[in-house]
N, C-alpha and C. Protein backbone atom coordinates (compact mmCIF):
# COMPACT_ATOMS: atom_id res chain seq x y z
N UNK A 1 0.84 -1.18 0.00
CA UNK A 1 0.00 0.00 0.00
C UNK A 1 0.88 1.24 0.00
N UNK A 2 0.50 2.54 -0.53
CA UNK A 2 1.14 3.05 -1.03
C UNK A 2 0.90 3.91 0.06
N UNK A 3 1.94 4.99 0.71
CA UNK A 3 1.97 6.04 1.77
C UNK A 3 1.49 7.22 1.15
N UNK A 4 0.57 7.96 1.81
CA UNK A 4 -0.29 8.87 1.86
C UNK A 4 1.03 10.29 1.76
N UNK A 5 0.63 10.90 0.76
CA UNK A 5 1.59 11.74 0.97
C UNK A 5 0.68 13.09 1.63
N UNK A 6 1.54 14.32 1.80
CA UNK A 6 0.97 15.15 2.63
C UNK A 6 -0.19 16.08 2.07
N UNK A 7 -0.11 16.56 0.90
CA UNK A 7 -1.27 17.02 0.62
C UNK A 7 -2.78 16.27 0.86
N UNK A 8 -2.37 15.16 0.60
CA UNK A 8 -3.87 13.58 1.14
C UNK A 8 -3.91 14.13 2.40
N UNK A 9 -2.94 13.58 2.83
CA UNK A 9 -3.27 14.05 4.85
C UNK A 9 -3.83 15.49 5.04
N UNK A 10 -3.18 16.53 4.61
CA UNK A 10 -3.84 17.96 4.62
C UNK A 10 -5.80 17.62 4.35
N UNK A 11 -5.55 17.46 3.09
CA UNK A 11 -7.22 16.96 2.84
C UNK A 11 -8.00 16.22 3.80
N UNK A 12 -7.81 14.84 4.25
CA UNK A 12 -8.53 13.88 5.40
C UNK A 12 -8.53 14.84 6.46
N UNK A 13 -7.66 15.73 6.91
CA UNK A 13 -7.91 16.40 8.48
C UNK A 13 -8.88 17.54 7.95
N UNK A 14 -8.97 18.71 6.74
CA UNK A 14 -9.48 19.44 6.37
C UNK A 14 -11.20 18.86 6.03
N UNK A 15 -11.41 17.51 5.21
CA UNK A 15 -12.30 17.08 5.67
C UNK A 15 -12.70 16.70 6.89
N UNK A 16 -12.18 16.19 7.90
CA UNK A 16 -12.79 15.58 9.10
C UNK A 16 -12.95 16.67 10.22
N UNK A 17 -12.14 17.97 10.03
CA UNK A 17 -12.80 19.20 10.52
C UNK A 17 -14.06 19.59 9.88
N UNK A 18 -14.21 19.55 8.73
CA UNK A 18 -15.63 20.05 8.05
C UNK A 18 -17.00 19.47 8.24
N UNK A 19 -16.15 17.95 8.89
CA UNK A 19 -17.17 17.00 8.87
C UNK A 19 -18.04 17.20 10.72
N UNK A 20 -16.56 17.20 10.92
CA UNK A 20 -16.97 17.76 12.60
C UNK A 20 -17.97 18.84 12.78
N UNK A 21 -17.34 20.10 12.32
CA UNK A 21 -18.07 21.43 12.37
C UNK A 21 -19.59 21.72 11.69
N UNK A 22 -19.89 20.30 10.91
CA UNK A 22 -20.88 20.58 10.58
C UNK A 22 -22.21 19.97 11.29
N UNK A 23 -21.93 19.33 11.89
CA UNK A 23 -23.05 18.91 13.39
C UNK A 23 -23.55 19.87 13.84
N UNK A 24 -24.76 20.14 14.66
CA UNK A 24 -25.51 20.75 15.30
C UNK A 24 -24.84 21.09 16.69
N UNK A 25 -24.44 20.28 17.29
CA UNK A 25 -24.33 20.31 18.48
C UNK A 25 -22.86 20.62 18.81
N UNK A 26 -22.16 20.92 17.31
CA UNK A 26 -20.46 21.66 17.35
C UNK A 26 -21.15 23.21 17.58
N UNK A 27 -22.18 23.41 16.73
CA UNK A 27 -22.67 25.24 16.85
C UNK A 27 -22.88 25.12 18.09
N UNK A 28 -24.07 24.25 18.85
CA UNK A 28 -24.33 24.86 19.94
C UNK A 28 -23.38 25.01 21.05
N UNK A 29 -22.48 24.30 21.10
CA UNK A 29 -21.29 24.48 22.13
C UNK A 29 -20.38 25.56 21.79
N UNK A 30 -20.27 25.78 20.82
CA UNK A 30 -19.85 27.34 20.48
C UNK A 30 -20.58 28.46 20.56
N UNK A 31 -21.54 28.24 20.61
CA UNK A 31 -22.62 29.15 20.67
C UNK A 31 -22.47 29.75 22.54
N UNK A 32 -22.31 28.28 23.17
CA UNK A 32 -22.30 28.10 24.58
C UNK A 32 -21.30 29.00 25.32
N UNK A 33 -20.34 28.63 24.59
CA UNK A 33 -18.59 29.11 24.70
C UNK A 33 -18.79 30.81 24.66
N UNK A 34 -19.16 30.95 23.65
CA UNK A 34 -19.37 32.32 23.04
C UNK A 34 -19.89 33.45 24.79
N UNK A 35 -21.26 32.48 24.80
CA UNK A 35 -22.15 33.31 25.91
C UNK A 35 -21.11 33.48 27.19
N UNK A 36 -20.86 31.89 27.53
CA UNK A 36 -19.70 32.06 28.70
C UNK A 36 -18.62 32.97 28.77
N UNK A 37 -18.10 33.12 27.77
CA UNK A 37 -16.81 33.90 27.55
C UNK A 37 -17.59 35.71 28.15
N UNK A 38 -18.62 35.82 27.09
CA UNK A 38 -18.96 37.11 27.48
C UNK A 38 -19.19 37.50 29.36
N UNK A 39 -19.99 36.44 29.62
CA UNK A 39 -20.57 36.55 30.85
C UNK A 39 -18.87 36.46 31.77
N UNK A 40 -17.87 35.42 31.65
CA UNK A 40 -16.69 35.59 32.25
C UNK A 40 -15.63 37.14 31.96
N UNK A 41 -16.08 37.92 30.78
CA UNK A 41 -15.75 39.45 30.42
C UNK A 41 -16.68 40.02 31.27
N UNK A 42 -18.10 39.84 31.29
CA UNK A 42 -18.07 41.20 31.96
C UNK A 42 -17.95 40.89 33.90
N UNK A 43 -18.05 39.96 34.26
CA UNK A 43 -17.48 39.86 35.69
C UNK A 43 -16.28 40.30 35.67
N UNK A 44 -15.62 40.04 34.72
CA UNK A 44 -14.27 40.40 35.36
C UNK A 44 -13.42 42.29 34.73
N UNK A 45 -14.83 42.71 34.50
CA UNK A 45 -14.64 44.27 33.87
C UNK A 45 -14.24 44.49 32.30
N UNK A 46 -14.08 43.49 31.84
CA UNK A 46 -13.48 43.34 30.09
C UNK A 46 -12.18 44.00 30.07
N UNK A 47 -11.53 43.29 30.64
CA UNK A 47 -10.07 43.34 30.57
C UNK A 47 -9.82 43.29 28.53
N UNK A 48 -8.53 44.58 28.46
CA UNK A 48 -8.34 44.48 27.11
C UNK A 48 -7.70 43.60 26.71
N UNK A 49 -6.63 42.61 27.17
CA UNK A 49 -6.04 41.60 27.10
C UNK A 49 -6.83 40.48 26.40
N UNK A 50 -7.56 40.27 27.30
CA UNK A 50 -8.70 39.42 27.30
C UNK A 50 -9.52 39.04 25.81
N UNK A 51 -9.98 40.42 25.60
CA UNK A 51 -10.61 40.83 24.45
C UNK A 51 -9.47 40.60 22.77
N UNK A 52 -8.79 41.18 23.13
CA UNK A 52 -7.89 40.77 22.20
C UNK A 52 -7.67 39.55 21.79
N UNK A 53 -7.25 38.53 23.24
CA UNK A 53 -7.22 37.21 22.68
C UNK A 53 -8.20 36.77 22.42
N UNK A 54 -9.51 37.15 22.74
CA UNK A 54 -11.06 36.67 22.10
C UNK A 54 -10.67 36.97 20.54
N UNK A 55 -10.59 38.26 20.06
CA UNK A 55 -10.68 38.90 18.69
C UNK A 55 -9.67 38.15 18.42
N UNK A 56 -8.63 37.76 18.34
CA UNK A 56 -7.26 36.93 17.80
C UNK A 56 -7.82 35.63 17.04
N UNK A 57 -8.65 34.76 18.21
CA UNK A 57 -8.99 33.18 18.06
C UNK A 57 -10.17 33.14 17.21
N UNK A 58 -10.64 34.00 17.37
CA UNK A 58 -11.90 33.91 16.55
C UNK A 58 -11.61 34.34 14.99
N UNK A 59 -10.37 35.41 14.79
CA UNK A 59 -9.98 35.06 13.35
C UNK A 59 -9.60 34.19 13.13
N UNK A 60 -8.78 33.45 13.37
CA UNK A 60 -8.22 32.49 13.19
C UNK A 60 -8.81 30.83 12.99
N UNK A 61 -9.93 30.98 13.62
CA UNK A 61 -10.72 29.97 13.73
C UNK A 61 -11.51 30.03 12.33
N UNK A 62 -11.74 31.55 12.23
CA UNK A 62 -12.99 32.10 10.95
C UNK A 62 -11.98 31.70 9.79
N UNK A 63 -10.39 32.04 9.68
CA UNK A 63 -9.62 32.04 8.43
C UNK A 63 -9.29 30.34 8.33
N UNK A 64 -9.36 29.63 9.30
CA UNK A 64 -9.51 28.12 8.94
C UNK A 64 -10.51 27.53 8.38
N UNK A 65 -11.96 27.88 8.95
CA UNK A 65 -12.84 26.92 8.11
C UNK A 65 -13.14 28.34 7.39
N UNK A 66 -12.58 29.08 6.63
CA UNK A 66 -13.31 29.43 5.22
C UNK A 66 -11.90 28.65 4.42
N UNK A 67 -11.05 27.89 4.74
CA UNK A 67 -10.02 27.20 4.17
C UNK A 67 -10.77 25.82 4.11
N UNK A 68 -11.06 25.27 5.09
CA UNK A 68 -11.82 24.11 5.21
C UNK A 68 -13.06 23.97 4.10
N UNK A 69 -14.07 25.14 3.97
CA UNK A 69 -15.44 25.33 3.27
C UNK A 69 -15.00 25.13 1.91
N UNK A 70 -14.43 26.14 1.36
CA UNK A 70 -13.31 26.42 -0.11
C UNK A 70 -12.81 24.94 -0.04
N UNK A 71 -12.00 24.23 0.67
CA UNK A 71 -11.46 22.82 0.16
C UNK A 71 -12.69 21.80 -0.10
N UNK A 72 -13.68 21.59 1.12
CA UNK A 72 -14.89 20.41 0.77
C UNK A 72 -15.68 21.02 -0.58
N UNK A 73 -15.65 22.16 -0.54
CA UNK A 73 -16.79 22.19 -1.39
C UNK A 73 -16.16 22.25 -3.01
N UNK A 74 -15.08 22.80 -3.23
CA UNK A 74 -14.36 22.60 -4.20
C UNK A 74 -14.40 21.05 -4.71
N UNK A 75 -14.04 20.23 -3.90
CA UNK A 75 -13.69 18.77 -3.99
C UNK A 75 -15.49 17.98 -4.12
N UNK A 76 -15.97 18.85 -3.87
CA UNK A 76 -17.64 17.91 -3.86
C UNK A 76 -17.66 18.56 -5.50
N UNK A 77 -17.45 19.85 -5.69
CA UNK A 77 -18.24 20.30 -7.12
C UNK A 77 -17.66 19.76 -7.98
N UNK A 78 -15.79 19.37 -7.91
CA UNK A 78 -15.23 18.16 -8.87
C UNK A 78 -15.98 17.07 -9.10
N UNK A 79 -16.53 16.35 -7.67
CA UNK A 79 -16.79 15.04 -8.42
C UNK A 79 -18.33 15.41 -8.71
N UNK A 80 -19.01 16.17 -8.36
CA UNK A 80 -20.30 16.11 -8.96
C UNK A 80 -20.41 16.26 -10.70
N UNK A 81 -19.56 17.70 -11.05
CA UNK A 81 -18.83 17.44 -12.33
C UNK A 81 -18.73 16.56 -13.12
N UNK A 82 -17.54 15.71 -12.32
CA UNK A 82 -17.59 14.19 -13.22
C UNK A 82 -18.23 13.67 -13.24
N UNK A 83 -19.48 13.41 -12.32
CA UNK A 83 -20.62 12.62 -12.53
C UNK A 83 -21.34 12.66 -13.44
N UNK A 84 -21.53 13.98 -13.63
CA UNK A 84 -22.46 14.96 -14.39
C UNK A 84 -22.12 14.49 -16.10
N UNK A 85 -20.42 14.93 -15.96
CA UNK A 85 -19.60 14.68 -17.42
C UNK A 85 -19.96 12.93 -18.21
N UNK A 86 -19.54 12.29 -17.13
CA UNK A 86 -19.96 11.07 -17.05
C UNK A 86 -21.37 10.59 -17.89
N UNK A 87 -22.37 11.35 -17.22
CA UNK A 87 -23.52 10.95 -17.80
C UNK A 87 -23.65 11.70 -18.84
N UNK A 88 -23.20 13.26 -19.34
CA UNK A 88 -23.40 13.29 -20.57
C UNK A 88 -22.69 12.58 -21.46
N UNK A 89 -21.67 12.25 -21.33
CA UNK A 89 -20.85 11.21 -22.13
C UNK A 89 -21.25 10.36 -22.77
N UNK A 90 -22.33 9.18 -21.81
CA UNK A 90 -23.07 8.42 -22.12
C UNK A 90 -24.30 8.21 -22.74
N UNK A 91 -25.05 9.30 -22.71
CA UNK A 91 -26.28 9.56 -23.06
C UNK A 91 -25.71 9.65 -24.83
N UNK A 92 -26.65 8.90 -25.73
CA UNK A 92 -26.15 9.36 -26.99
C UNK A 92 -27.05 10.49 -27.41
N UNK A 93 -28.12 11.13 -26.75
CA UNK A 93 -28.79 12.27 -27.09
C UNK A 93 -28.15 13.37 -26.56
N UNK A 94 -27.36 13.00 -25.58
CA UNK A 94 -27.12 14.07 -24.68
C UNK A 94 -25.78 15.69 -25.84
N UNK A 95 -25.52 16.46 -25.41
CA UNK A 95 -24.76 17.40 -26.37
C UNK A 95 -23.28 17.02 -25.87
N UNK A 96 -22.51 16.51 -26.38
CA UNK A 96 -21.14 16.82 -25.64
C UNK A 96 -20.31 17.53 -25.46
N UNK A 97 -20.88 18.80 -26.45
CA UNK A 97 -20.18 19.79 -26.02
C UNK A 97 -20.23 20.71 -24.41
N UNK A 98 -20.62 20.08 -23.79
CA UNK A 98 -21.60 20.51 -22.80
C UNK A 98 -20.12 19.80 -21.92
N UNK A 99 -19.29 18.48 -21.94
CA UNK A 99 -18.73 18.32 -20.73
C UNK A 99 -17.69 19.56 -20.72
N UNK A 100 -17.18 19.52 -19.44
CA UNK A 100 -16.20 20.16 -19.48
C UNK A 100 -16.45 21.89 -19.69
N UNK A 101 -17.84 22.09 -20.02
CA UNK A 101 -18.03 23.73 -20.03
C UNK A 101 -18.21 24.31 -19.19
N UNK A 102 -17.96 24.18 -17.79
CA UNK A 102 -16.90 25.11 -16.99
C UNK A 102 -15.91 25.77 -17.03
N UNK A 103 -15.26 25.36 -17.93
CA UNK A 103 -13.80 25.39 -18.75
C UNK A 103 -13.87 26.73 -19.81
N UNK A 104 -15.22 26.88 -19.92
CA UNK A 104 -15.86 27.50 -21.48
C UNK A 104 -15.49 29.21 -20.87
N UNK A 105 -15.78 30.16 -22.22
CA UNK A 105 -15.61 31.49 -22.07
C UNK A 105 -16.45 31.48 -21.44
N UNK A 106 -16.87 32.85 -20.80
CA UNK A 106 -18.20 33.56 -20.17
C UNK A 106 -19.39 33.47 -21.70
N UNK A 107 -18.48 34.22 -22.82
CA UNK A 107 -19.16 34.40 -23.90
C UNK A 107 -20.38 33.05 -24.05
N UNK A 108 -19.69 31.93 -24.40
CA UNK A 108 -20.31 30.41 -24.47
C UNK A 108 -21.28 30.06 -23.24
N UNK A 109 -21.15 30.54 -21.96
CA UNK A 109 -21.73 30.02 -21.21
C UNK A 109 -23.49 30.40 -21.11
N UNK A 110 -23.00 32.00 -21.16
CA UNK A 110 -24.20 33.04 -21.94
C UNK A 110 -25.09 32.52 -22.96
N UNK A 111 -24.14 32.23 -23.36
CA UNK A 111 -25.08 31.99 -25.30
C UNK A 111 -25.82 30.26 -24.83
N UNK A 112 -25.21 29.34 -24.04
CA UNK A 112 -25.51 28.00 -24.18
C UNK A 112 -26.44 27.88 -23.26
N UNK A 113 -26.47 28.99 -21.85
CA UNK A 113 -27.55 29.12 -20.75
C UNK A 113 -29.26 29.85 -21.81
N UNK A 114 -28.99 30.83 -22.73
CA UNK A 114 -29.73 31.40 -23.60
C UNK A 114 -30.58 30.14 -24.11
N UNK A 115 -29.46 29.04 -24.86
CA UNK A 115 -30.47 28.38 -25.27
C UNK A 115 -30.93 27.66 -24.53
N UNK A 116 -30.53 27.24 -23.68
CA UNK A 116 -31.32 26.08 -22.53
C UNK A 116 -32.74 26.90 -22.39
N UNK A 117 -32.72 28.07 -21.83
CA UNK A 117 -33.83 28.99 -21.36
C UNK A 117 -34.52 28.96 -22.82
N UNK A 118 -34.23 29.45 -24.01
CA UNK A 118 -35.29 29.66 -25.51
C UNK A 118 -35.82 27.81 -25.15
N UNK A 119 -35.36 26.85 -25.40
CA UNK A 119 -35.58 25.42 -25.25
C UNK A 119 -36.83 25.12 -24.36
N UNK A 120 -36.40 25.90 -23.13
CA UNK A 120 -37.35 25.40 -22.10
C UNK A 120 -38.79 26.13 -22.16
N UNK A 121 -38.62 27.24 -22.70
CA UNK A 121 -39.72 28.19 -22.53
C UNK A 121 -40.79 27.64 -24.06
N UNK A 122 -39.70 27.95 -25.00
CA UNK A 122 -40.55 27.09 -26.32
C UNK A 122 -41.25 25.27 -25.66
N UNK A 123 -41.36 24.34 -24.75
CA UNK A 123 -41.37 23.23 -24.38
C UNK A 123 -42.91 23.93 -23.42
N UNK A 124 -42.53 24.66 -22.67
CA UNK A 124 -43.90 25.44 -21.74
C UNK A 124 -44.62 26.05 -22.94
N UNK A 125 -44.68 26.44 -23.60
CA UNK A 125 -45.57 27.08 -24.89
C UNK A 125 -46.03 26.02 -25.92
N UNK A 126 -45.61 24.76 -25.24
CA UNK A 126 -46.21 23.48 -26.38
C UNK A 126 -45.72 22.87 -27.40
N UNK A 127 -44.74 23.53 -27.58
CA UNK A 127 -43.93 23.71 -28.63
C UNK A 127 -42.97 22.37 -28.70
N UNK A 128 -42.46 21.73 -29.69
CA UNK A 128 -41.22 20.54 -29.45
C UNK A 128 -40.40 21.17 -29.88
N UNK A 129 -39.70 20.26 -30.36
CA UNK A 129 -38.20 21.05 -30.58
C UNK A 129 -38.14 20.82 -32.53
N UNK A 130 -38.97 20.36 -33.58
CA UNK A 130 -39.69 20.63 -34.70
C UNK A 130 -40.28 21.50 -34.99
N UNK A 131 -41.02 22.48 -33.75
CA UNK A 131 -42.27 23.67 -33.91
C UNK A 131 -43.13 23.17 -33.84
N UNK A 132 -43.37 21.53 -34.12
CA UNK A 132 -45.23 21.52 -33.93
C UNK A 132 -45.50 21.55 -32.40
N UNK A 133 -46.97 21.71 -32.65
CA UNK A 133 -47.73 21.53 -31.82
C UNK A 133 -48.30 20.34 -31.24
């Protein structure tokens, strides 16, 4: 078996934080934390120290999972992608110019979203894709 090199490992911990943080009951204990912290500031007069290291951790926490969010979700819209590519591939009706047009200009994306929308709206008006009725 072949050793995991480090970018893999970066990924498995970046997922299994995402996976963590996305439970219910990770918010509410932060949520918890949050209240406590305040209520332990103002007993103790809101020391600026204090506050600072509040404002410090909480960037830091915020600049990790928008690193974390950006990595899962990046890595979900790849493979949905390929799924996607996949099945137009297969379909022999399907357009193939269509895989991979993520890739495409803005110009193309415009013009190919245009026709999906003329397609769909002519289909609500009764219409096939011949003109009859």
């Amino acid at each position: 078996m072949e050793k995991s090199t480090i970018p893999q490992r970066i990924s498995r911990v970046l997922h299994w934080i995402g996976n963590l943080t996305a439970r219910s009951g990770v918010a509410a204990v932060a949520a918890l934390l949050v209240v406590v912290f305040g209520v332990v500031l103002a007993l103790d007069g809101f020391p600026a120290h204090w506050e600072a290291g509040f404002s410090t951790a909480g960037t830091a926490i915020t600049l990790l999972l928008l690193f974390v969010i950006q990595h899962t979700q990046t890595r979900q819209e790849v493979a949905t992608q390929l799924k996607l590519d996949e099945l137009i591939r297969t379909s022999p009706r399907a357009d193939d110019l269509l895989v991979k047009i993520e890739k495409a200009k803005d110009e193309e994306l415009i013009e190919r979203e245009q026709d999906h929308i003329d397609h769909h709206e002519a289909l609500r008006d009764g219409d096939d894709e011949s003109g009859e009725k």
